[in-house]
N, C-alpha and C. Protein backbone atom coordinates (compact mmCIF):
# COMPACT_ATOMS: atom_id res chain seq x y z
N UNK A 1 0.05 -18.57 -5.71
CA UNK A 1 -0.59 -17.31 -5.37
C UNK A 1 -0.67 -17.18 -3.85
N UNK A 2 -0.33 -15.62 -3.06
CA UNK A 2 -0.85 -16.04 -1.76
C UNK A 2 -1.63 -15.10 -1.34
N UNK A 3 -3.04 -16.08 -1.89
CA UNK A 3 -4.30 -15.33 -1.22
C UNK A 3 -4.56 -15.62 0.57
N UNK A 4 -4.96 -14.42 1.38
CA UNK A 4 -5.49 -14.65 2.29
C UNK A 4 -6.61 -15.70 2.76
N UNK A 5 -6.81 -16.81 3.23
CA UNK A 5 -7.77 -17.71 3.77
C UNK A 5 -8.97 -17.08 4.37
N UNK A 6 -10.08 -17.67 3.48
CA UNK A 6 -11.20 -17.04 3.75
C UNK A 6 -12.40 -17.92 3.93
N UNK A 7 -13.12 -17.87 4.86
CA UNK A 7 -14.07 -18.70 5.25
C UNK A 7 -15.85 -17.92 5.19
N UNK A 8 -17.13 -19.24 4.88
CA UNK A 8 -18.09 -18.92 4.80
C UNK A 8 -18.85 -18.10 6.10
N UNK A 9 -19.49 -17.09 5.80
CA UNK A 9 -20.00 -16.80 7.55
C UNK A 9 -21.73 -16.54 6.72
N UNK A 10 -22.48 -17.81 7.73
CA UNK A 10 -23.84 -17.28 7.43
C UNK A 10 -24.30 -16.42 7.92
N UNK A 11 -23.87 -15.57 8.76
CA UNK A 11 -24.94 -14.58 9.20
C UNK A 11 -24.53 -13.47 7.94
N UNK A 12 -23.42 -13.76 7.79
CA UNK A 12 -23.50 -12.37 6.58
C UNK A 12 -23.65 -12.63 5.14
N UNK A 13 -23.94 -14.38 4.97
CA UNK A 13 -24.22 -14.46 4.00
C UNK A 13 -22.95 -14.25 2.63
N UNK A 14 -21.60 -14.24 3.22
CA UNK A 14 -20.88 -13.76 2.42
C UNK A 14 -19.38 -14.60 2.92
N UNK A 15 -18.29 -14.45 2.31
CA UNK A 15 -17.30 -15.21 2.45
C UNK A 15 -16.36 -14.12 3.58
N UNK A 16 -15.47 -14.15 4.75
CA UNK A 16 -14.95 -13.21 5.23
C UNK A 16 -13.32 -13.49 5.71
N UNK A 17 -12.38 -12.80 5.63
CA UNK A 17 -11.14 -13.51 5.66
C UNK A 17 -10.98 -14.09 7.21
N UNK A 18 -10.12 -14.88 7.51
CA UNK A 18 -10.06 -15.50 8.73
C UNK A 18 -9.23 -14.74 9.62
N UNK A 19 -8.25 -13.74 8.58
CA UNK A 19 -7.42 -12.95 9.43
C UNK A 19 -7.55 -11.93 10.22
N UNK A 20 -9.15 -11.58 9.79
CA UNK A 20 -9.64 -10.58 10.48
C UNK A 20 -10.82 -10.86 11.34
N UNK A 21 -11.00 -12.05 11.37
CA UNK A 21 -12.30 -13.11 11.89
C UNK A 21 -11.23 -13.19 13.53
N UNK A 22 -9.73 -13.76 13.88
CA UNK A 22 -8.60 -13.76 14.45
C UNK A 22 -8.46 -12.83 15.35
N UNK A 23 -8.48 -11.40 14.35
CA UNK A 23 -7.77 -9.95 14.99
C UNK A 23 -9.18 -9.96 15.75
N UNK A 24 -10.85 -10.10 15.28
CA UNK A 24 -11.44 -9.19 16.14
C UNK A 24 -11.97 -9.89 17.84
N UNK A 25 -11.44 -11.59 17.49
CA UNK A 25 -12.11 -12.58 18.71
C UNK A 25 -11.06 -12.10 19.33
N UNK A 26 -9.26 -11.84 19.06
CA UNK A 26 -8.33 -11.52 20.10
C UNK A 26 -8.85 -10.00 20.91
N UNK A 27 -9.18 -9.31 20.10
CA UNK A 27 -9.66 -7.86 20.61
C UNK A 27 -11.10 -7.98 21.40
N UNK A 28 -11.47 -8.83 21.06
CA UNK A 28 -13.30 -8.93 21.81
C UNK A 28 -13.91 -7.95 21.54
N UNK A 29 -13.87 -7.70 20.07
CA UNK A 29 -14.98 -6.52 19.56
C UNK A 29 -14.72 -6.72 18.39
N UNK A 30 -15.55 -6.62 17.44
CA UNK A 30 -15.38 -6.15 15.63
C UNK A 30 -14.09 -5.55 15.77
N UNK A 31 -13.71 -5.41 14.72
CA UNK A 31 -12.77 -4.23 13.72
C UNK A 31 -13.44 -3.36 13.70
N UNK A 32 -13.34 -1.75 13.76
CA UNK A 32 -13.66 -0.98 13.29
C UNK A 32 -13.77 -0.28 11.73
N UNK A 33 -14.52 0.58 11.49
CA UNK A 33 -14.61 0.76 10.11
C UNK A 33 -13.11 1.13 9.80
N UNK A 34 -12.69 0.85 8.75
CA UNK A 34 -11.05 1.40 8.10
C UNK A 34 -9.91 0.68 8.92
N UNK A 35 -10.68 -0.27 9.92
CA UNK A 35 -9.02 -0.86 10.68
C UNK A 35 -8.74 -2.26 9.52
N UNK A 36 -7.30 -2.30 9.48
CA UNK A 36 -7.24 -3.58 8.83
C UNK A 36 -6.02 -3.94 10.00
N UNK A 37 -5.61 -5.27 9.64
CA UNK A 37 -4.78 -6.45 10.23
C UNK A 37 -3.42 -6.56 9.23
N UNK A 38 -2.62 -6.83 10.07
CA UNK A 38 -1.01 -6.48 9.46
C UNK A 38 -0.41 -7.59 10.12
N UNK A 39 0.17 -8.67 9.77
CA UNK A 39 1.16 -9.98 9.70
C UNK A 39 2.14 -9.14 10.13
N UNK A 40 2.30 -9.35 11.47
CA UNK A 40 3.75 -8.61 11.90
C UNK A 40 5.37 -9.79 10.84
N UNK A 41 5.08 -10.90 10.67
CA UNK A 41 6.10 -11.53 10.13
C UNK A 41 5.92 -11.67 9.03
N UNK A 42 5.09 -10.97 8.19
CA UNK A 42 4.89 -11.19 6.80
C UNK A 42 4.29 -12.16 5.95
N UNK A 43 4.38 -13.65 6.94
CA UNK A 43 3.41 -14.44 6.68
C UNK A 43 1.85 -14.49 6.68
N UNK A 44 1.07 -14.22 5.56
CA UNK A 44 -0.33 -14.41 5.17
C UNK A 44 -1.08 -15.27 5.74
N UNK A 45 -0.15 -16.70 5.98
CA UNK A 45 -0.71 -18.18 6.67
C UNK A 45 -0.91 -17.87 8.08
N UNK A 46 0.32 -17.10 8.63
CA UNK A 46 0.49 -17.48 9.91
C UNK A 46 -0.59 -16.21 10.95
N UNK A 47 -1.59 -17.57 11.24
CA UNK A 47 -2.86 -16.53 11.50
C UNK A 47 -3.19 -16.62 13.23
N UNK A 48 -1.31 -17.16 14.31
CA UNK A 48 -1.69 -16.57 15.22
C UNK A 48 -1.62 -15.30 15.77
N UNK A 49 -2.56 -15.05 16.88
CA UNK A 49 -3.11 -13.78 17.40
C UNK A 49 -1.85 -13.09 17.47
N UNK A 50 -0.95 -13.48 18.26
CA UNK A 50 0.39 -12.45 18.29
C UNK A 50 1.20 -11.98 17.10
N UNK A 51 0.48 -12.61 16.15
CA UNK A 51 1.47 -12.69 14.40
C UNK A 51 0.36 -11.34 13.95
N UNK A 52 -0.58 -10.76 14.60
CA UNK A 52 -1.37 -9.80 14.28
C UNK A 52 -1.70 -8.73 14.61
N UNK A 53 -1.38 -7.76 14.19
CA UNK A 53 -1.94 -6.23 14.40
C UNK A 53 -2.63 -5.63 13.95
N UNK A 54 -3.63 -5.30 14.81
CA UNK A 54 -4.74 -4.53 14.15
C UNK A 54 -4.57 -2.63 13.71
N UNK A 55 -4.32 -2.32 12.95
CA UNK A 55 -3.92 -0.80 12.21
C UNK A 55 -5.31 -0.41 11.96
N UNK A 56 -4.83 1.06 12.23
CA UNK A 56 -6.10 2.53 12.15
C UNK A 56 -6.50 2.58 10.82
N UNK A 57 -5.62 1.77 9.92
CA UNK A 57 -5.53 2.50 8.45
C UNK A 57 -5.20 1.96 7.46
N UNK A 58 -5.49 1.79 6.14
CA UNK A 58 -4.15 1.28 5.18
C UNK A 58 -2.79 1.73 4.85
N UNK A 59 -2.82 3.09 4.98
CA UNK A 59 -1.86 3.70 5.27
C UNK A 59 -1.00 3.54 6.32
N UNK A 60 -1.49 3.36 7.08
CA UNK A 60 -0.73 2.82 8.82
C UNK A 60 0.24 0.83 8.38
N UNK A 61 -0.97 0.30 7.76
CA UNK A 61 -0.17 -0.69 6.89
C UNK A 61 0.79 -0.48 5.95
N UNK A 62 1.07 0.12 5.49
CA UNK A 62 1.77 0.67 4.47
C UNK A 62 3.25 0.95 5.37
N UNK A 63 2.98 1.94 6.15
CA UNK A 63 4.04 2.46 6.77
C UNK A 63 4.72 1.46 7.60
N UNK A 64 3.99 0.13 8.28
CA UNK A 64 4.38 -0.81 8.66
C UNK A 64 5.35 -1.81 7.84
N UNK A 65 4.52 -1.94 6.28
CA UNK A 65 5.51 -2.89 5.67
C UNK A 65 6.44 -2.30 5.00
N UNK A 66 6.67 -0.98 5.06
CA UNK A 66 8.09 -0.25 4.72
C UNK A 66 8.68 -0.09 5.63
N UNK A 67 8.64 -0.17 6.63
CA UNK A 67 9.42 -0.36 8.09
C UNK A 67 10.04 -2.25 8.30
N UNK A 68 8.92 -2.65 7.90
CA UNK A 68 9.50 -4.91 7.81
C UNK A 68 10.22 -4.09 6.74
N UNK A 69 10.46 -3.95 5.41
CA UNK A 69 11.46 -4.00 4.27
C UNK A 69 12.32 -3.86 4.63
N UNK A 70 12.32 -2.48 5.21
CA UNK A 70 13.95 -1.87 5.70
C UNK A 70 14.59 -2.65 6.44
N UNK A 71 14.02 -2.93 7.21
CA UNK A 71 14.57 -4.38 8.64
C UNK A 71 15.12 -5.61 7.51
N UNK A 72 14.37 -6.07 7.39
CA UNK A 72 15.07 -7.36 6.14
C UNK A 72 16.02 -6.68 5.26
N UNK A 73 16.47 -5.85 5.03
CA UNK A 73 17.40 -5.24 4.17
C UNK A 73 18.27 -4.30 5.07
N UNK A 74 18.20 -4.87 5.98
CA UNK A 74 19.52 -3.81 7.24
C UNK A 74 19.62 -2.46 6.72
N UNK A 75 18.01 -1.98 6.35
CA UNK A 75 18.38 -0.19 6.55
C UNK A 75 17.86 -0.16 7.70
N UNK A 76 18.16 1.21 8.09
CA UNK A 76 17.81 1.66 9.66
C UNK A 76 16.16 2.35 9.11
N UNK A 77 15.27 2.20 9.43
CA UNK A 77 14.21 2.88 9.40
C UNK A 77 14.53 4.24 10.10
N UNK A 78 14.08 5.28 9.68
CA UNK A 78 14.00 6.68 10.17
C UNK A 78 12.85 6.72 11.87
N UNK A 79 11.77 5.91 11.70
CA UNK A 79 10.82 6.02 12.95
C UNK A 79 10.71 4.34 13.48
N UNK A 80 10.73 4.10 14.39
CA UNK A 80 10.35 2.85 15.13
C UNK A 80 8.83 2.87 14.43
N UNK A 81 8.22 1.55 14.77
CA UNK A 81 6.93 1.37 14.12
C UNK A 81 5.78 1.89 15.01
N UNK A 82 5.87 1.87 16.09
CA UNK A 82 5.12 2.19 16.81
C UNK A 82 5.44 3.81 16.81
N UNK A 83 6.21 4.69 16.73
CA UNK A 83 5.97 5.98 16.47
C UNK A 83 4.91 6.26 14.89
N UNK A 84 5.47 5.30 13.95
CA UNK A 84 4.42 6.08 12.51
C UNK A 84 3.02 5.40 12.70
N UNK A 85 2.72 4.29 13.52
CA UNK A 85 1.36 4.00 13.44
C UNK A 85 0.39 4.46 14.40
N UNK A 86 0.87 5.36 14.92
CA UNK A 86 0.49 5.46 16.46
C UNK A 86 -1.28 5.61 16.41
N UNK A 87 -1.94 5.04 17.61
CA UNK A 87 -2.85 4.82 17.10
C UNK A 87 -3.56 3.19 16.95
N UNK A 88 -2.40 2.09 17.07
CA UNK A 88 -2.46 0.70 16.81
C UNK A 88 -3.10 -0.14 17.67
N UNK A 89 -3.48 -0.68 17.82
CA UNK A 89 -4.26 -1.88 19.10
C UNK A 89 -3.20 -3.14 18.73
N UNK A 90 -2.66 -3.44 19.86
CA UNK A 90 -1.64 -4.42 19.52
C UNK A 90 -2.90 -5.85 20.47
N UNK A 91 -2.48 -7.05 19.99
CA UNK A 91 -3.54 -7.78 20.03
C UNK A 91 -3.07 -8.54 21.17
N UNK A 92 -3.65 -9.44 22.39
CA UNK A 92 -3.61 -9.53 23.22
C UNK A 92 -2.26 -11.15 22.85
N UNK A 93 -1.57 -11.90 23.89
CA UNK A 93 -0.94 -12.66 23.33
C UNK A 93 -2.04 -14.14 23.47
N UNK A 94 -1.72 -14.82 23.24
CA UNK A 94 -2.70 -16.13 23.23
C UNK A 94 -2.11 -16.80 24.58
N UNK A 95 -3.18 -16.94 25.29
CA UNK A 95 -2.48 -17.68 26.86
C UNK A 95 -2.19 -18.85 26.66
N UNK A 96 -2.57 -19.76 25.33
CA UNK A 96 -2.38 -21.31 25.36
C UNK A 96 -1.54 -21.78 24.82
């Protein structure tokens, strides 16, 4: 199965994924309401900061991983990715 890795957080008393625990220390702020995090390489595991983009939307995800399909399957996408998500916070690179 490939579930996302998810860790305990006491202040919220609740379990929270790590991938978005990642996106918001690279950004130095929360996520916003409705932003989610998008595996630019498709890997679930691979939870460094540059392997992550933070999206406006699920929809904005969406349009992202039909844009990776097409690429792995040598169609030409109709829009670069950064034209259909526009809107994206691309995440800072890791200096170390």
């Amino acid at each position: 199965m490939n579930r996302y890795k998810r860790v305990w957080d006491n202040t919220l008393k609740k379990q929270v994924y790590v991938h978005r625990l990642v996106a918001a220390q690279s950004l130095g702020r929360a996520l916003l309401p409705g932003e989610v995090v998008y595996h630019l390489n498709g890997d679930k595991h691979d939870l460094r900061p540059e392997n992550l983009l933070a999206l406006p939307s699920q929809a904005a995800h969406m349009v992202a991983e039909h844009i990776r399909a097409q690429t792995l399957t040598q169609d030409v996408p109709l829009f670069e990715l950064e034209q259909m998500v526009a809107g994206s916070v691309c995440l800072p690179m890791d200096s170390g």
